[in-house]
C-alpha atoms as a PDB file:
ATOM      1  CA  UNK A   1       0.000   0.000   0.000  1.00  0.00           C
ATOM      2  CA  UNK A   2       1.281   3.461  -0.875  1.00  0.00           C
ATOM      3  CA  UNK A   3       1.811   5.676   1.818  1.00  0.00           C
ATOM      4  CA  UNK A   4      -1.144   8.195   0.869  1.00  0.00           C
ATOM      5  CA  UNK A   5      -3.633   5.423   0.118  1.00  0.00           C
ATOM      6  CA  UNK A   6      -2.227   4.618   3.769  1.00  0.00           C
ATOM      7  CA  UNK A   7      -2.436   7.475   5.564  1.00  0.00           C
ATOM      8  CA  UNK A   8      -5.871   8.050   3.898  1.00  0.00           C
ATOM      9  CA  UNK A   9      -7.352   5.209   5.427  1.00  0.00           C
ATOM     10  CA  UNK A  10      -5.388   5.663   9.151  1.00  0.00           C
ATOM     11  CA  UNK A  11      -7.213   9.075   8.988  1.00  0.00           C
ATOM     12  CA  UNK A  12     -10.414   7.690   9.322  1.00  0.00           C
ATOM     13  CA  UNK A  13     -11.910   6.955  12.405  1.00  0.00           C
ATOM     14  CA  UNK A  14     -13.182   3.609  13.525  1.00  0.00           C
ATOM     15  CA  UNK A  15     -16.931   2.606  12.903  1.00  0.00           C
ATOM     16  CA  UNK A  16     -18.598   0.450  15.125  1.00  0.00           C
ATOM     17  CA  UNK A  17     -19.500  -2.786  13.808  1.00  0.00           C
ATOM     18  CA  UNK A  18     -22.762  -2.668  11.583  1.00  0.00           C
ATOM     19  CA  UNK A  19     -25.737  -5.459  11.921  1.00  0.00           C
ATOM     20  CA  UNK A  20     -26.739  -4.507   7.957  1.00  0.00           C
ATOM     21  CA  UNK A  21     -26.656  -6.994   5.321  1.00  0.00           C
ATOM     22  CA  UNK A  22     -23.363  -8.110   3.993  1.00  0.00           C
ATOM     23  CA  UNK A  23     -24.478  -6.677   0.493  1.00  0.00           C
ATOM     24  CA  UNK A  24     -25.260  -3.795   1.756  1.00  0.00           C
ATOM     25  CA  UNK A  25     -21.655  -3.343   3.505  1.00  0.00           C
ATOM     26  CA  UNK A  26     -20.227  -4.493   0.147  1.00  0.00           C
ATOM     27  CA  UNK A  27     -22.137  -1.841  -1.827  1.00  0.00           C
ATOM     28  CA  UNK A  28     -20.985   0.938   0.703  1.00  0.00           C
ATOM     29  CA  UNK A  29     -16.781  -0.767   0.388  1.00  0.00           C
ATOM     30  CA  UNK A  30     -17.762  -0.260  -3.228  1.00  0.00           C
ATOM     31  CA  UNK A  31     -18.165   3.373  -2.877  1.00  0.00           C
ATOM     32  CA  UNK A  32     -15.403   3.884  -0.204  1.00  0.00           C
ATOM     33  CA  UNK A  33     -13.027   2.058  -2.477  1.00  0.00           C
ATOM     34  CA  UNK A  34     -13.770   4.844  -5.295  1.00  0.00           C
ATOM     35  CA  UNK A  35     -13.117   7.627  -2.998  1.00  0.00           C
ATOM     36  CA  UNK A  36      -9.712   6.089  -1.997  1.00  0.00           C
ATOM     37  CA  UNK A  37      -9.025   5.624  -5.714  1.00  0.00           C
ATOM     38  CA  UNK A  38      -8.958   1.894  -5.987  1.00  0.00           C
ATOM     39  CA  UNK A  39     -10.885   1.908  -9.207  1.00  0.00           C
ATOM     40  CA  UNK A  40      -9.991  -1.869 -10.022  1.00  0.00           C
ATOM     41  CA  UNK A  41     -11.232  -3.260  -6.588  1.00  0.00           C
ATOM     42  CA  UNK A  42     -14.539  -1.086  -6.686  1.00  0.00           C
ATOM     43  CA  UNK A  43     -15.255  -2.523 -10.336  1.00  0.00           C
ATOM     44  CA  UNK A  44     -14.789  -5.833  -9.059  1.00  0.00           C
ATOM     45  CA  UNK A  45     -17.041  -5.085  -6.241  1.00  0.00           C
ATOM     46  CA  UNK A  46     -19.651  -3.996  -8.630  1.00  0.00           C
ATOM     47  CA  UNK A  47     -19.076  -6.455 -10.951  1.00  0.00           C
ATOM     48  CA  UNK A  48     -20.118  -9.118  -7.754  1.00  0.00           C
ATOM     49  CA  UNK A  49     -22.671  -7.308  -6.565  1.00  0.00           C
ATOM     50  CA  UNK A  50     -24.173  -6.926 -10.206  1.00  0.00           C
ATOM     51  CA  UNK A  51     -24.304 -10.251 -10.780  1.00  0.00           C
ATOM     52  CA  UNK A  52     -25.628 -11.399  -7.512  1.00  0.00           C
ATOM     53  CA  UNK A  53     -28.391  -9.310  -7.922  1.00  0.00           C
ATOM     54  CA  UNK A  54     -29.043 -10.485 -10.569  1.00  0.00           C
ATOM     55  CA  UNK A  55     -29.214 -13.894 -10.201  1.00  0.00           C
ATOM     56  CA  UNK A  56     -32.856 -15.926 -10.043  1.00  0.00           C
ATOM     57  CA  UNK A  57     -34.486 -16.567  -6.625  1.00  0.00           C
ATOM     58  CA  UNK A  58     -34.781 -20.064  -5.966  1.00  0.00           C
ATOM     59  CA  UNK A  59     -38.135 -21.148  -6.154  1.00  0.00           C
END
């Protein structure tokens, strides 16, 4: 990790745990990834949550 990406992050205080759904807390890493400039691991992120979304409910 580069030391700005690092020092970014340190500079943000600790949440406390959330109780949310885990795709929920992905979709919110996805935009927290953005603002820290990892582009790649937010696409991925969407790219998951894209396709679980869209996947059929089993019946």
């Amino acid at each position: 990790m580069n030391a700005e990406t690092q020092a970014a992050i340190l500079a943000i205080p600790q949440q406390p745990q959330r109780q949310d759904g885990i795709l929920d807390q992905l979709h919110d890493l996805r935009v927290a990834a953005n603002k820290l400039g990892l582009y790649d691991a937010a696409d991925l992120l969407r790219g998951m949550l894209d396709s679980k979304q869209n996947q059929p409910t089993p019946s």
